[in-house]
N, C-alpha and C. Protein backbone atom coordinates (compact mmCIF):
# COMPACT_ATOMS: atom_id res chain seq x y z
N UNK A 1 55.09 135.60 -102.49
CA UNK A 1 53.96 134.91 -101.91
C UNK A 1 54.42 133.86 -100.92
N UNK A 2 55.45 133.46 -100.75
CA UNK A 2 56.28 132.39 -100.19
C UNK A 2 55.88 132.59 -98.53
N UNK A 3 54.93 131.54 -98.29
CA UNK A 3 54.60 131.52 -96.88
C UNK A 3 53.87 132.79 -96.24
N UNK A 4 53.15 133.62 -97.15
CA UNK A 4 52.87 134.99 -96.81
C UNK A 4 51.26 134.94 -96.73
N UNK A 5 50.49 135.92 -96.29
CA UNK A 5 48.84 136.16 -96.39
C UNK A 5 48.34 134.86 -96.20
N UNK A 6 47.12 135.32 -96.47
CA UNK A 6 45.87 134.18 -96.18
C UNK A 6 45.41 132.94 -97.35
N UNK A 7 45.28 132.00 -96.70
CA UNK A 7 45.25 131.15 -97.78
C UNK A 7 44.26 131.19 -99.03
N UNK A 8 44.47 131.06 -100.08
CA UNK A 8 43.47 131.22 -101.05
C UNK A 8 43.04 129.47 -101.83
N UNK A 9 42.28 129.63 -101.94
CA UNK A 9 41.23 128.40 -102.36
C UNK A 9 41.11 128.33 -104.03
N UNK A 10 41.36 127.70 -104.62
CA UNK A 10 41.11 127.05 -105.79
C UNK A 10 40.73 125.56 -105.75
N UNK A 11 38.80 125.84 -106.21
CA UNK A 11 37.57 124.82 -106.12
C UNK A 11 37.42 124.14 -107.83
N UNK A 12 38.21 122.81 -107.84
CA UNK A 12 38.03 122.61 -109.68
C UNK A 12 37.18 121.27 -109.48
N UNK A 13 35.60 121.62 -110.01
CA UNK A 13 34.64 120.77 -110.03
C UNK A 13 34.85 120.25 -112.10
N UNK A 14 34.17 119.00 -111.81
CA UNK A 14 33.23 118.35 -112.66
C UNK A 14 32.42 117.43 -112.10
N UNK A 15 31.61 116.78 -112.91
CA UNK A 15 30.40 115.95 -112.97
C UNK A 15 30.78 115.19 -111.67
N UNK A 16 31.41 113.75 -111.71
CA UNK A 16 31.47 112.60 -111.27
C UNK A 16 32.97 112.88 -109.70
N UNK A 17 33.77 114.15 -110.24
CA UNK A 17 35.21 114.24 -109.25
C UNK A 17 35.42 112.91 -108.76
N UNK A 18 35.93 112.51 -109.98
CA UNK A 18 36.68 111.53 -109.95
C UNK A 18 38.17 110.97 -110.46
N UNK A 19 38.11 112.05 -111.70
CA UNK A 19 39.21 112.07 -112.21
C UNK A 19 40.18 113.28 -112.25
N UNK A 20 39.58 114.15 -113.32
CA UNK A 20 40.01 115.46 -114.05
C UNK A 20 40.45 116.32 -112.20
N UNK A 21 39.29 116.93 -112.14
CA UNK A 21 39.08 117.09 -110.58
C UNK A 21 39.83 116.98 -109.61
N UNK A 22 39.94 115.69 -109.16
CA UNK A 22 40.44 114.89 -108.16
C UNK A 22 42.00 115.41 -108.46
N UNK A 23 43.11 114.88 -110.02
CA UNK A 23 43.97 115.17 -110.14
C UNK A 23 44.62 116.68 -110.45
N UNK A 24 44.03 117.03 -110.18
CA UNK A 24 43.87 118.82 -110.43
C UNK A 24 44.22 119.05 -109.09
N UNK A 25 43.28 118.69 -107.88
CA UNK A 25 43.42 119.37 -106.45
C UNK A 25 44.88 118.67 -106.15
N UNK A 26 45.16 117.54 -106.16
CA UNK A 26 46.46 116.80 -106.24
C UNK A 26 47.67 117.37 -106.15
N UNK A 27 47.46 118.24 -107.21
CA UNK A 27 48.73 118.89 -108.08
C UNK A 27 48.91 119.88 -107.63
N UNK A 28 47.87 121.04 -106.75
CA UNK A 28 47.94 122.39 -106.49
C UNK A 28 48.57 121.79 -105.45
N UNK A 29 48.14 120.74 -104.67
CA UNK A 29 48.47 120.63 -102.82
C UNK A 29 49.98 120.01 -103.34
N UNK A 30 50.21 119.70 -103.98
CA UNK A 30 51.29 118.70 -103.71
C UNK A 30 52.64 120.31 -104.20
N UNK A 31 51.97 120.88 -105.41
CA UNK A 31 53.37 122.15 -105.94
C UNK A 31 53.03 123.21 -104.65
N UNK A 32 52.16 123.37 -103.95
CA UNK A 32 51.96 124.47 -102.95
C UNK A 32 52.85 123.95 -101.71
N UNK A 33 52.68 122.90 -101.30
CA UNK A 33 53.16 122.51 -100.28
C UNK A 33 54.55 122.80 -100.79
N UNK A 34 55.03 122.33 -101.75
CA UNK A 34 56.29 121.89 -102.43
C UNK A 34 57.40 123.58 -102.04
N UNK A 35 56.63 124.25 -102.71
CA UNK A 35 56.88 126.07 -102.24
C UNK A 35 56.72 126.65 -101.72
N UNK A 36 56.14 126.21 -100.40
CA UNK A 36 55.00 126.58 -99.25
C UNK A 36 54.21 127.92 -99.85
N UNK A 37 53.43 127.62 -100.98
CA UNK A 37 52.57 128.55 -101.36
C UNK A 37 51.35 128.60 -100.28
N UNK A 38 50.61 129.73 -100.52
CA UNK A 38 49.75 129.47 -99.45
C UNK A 38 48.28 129.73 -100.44
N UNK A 39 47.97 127.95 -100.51
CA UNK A 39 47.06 127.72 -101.63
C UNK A 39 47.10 126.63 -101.42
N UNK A 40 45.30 126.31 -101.58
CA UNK A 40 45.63 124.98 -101.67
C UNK A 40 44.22 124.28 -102.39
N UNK A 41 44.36 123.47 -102.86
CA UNK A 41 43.25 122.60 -104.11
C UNK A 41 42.08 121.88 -103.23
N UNK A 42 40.87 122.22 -103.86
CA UNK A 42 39.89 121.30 -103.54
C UNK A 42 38.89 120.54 -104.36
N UNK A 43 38.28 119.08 -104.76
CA UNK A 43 37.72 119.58 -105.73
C UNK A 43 36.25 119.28 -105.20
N UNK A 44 35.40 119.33 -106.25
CA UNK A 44 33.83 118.44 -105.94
C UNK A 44 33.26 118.46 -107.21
N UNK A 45 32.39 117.27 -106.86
CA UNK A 45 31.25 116.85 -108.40
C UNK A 45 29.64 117.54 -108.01
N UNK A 46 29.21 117.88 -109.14
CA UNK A 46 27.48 118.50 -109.10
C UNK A 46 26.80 116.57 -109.26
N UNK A 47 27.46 115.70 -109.51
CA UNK A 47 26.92 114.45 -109.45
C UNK A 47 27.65 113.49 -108.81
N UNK A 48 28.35 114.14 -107.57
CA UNK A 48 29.74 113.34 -107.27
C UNK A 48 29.38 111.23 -107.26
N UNK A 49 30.45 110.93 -107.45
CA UNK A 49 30.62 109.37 -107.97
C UNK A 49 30.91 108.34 -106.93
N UNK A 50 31.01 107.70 -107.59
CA UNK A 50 31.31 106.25 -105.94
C UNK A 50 32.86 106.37 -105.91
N UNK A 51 33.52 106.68 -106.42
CA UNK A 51 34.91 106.00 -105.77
C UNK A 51 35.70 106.78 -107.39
N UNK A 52 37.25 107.51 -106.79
CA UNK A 52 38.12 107.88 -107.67
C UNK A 52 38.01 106.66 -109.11
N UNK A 53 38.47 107.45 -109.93
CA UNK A 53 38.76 106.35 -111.19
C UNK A 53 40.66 105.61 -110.94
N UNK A 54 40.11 104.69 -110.96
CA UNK A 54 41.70 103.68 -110.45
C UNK A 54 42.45 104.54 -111.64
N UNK A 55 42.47 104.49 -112.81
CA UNK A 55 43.49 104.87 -113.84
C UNK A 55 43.42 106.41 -113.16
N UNK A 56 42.99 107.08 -113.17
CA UNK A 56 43.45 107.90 -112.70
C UNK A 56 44.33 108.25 -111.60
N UNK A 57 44.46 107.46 -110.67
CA UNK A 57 45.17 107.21 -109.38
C UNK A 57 46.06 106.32 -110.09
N UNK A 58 46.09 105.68 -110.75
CA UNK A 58 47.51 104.96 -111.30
C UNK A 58 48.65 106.29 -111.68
N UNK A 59 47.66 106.90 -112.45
CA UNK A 59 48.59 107.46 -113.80
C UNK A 59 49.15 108.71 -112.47
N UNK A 60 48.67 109.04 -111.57
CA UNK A 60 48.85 110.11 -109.97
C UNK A 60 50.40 109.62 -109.53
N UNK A 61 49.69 108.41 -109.23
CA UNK A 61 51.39 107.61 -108.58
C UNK A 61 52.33 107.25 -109.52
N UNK A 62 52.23 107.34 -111.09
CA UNK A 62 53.16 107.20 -111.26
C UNK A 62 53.89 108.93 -112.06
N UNK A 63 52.90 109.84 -110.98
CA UNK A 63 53.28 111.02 -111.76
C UNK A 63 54.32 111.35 -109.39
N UNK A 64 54.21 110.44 -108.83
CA UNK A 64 54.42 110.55 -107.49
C UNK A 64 53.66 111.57 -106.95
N UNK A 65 52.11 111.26 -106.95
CA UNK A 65 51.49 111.88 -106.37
C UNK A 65 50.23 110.83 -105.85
N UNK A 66 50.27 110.86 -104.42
CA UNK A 66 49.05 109.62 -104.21
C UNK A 66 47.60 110.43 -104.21
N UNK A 67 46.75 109.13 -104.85
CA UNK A 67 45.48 109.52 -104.94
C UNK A 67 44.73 108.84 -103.40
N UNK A 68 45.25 108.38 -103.03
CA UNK A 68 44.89 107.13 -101.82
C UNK A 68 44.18 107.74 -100.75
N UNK A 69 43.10 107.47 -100.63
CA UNK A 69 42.11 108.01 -99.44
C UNK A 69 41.31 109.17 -99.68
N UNK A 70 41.54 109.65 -101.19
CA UNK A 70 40.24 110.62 -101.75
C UNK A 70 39.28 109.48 -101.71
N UNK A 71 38.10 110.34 -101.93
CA UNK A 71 36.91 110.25 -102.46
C UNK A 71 36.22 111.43 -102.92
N UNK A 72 35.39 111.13 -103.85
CA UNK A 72 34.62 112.20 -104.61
C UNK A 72 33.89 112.60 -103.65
N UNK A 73 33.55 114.24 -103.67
CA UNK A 73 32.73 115.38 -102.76
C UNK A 73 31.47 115.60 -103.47
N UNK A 74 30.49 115.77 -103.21
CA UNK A 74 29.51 116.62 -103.36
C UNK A 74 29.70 118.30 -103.35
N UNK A 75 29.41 118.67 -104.61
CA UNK A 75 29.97 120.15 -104.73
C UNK A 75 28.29 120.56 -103.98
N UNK A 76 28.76 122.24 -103.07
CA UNK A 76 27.61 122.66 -102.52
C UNK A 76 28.12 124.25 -102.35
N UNK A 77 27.13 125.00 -101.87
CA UNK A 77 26.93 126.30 -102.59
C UNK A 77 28.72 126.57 -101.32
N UNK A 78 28.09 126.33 -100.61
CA UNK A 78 29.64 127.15 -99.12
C UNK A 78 30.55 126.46 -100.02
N UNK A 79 30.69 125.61 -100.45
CA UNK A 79 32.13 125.68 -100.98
C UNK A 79 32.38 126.47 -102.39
N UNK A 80 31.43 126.65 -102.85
CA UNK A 80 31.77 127.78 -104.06
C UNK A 80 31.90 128.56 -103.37
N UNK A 81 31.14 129.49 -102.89
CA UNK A 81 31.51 130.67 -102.04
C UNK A 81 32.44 130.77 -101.48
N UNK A 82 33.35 130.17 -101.08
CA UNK A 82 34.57 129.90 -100.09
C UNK A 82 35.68 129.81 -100.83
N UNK A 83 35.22 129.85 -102.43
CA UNK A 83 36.96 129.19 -103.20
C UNK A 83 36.93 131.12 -103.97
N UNK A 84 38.60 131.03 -104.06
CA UNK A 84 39.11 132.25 -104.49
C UNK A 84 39.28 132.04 -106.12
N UNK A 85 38.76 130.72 -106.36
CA UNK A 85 38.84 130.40 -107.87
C UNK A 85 38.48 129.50 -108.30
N UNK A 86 37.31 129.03 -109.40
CA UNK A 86 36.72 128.34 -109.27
C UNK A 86 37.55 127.30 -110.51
N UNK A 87 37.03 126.55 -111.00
CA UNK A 87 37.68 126.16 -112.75
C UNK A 87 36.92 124.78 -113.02
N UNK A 88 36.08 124.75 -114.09
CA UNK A 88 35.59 123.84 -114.31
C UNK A 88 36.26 122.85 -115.10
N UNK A 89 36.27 121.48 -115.34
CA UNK A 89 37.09 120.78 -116.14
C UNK A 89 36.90 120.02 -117.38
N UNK A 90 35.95 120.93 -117.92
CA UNK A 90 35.17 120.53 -119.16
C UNK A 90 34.18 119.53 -119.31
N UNK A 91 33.83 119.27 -118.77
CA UNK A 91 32.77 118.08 -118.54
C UNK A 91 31.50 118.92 -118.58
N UNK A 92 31.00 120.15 -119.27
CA UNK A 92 30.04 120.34 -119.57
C UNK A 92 29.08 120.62 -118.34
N UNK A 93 29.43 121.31 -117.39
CA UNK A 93 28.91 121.41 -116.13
C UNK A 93 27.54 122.55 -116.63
N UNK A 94 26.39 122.13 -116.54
CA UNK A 94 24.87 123.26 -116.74
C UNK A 94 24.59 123.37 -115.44
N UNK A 95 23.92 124.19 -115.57
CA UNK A 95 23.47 124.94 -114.79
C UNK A 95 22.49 124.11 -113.93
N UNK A 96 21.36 123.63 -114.65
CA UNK A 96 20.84 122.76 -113.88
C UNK A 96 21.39 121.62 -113.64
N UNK A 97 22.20 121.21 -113.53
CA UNK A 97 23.19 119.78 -112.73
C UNK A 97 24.33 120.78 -111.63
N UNK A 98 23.75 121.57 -111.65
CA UNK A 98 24.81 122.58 -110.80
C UNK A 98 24.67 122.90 -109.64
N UNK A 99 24.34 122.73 -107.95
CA UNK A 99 23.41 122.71 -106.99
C UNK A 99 24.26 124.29 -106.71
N UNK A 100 25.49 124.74 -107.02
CA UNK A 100 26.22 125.67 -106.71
C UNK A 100 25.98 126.84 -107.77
N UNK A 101 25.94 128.16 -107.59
CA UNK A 101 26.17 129.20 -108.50
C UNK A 101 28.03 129.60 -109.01
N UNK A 102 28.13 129.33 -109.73
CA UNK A 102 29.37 129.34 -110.09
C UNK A 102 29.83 130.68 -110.72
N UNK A 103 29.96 131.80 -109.75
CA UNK A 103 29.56 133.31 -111.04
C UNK A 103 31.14 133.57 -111.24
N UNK A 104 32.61 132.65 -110.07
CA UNK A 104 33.95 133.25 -110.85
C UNK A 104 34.36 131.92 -111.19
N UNK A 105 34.08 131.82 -112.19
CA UNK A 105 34.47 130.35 -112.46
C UNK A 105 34.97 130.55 -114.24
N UNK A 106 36.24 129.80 -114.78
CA UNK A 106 36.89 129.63 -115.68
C UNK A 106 36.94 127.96 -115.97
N UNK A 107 37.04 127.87 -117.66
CA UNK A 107 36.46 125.93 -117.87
C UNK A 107 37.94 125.82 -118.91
N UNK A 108 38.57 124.54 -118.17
CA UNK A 108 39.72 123.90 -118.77
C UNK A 108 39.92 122.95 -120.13
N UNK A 109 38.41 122.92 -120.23
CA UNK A 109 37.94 121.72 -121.14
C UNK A 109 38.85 120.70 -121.54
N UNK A 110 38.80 120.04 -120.81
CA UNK A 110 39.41 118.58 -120.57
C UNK A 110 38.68 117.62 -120.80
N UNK A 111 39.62 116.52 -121.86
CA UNK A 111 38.59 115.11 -121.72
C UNK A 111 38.73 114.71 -120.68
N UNK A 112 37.44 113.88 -120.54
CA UNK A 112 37.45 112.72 -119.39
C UNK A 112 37.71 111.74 -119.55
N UNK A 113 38.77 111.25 -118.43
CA UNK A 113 39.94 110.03 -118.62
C UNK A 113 38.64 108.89 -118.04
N UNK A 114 37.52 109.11 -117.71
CA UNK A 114 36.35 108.09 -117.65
C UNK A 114 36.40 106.84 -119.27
N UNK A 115 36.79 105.47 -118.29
CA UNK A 115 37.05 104.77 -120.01
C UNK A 115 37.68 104.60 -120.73
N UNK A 116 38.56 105.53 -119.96
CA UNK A 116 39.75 105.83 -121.28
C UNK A 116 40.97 104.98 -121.04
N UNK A 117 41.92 104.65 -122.03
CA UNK A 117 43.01 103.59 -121.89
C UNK A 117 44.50 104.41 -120.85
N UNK A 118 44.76 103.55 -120.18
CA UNK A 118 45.74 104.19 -119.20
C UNK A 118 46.72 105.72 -120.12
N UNK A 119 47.18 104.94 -121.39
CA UNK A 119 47.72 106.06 -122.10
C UNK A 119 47.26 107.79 -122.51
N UNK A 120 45.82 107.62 -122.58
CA UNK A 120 45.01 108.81 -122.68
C UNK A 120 44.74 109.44 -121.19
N UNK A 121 44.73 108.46 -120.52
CA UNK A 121 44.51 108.96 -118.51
C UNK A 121 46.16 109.91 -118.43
N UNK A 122 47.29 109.54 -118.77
CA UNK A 122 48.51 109.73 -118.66
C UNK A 122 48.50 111.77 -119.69
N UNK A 123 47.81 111.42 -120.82
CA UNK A 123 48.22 112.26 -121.40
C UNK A 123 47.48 113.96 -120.61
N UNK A 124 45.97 113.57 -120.27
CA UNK A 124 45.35 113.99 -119.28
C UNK A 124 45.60 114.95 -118.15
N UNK A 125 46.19 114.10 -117.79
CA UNK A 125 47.22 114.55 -116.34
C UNK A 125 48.36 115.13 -116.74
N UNK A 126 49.34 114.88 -117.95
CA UNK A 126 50.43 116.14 -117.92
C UNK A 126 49.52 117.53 -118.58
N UNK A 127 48.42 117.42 -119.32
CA UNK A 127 47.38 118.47 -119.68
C UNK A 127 47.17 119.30 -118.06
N UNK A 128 46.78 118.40 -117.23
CA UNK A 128 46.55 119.36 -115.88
C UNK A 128 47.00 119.54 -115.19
N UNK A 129 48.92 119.15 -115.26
CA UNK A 129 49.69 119.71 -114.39
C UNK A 129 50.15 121.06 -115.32
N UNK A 130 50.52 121.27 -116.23
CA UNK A 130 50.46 122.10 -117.06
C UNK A 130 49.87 123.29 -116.54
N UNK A 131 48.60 123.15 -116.46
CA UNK A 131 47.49 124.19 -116.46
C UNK A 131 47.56 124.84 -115.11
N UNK A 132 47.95 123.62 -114.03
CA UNK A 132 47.98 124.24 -112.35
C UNK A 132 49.35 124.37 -112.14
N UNK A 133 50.66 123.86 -112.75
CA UNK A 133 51.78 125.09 -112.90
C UNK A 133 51.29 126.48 -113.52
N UNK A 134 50.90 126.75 -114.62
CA UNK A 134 50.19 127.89 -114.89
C UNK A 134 49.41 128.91 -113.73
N UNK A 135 48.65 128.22 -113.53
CA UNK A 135 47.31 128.44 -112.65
C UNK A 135 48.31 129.30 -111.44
N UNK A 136 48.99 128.11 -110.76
CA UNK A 136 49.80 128.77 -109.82
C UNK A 136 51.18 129.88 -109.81
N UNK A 137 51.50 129.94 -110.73
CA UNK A 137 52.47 130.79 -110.81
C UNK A 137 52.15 132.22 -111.35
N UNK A 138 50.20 132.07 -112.08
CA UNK A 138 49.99 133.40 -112.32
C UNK A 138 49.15 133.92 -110.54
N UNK A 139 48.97 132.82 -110.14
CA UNK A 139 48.10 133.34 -108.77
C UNK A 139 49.81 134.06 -107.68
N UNK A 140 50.58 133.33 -108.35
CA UNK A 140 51.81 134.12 -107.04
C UNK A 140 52.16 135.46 -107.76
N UNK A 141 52.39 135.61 -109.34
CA UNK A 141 52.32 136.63 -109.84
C UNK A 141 51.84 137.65 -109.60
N UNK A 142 50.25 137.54 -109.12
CA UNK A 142 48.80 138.35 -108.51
C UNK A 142 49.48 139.13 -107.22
N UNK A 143 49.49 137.61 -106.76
CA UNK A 143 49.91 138.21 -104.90
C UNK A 143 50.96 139.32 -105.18
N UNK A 144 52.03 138.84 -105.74
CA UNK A 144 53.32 139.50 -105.67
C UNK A 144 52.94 141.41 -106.18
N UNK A 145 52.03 141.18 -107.30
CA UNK A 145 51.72 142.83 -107.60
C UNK A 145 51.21 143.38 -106.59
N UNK A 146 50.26 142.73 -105.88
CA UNK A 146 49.29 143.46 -104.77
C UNK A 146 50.01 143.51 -103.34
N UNK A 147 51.39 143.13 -103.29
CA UNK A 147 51.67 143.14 -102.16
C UNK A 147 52.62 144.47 -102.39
């Protein structure tokens, strides 16, 4: 997959994209770039929020990844449609709080580091680098069969 085909989109919404979310798209852009995968993270909220959660952007930089100059998106239908993978982040996303149809979409169920003490924000985030090392190495896996 290394620098090859068209880029593919992985869209990981919750509620507020502020946290879970936010550090999720983080992690794809930062290991894609890293391998020049050709992929790259986006996220958005069905209630998007005022402003990233600071602990969450703490626990980012001290994973060396900046959160600095996000802000939470408004999730909307073109960007579902547009992502090659959707993934919700457990925050209980319904249908009606949902302005998007979400029909390829997979749920990580993740707490929300909303509130939570820097230590639980920390534990969080190695939970969702985890999941988008995963995530990404079965999506190069994919490519690699179909090519």
């Amino acid at each position: 997959m290394k620098g090859q085909g068209a880029m593919k989109t992985v869209l990981f919404v919750c509620v507020h994209n502020a946290g879970r979310s936010q550090m999720a798209q983080a992690f794809v852009n930062a290991f894609a770039a890293e391998h020049h995968y050709p992929i790259r993270g986006l996220s958005a909220g069905t209630e998007a929020g005022e402003r990233v959660n600071p602990l969450a952007a703490q626990a980012m930089a001290e994973a060396g990844i900046s959160l600095e100059g996000q802000k939470p998106t408004q999730l909307t239908q073109e960007m579902a449609d547009a992502a090659d993978r959707i993934i919700t982040m457990g925050c209980g996303v319904a249908a009606t709080s949902c302005p998007a149809r979400m029909h390829r979409s997979e749920d990580w169920g993740l707490d929300d580091p909303a509130g939570q003490p820097i230590e639980k924000v920390r534990e969080i985030r190695d939970q969702i680098r985890r999941r988008v090392e995963e995530l990404i190495a079965d999506m190069v896996r994919t490519k690699e069969r179909a090519d």
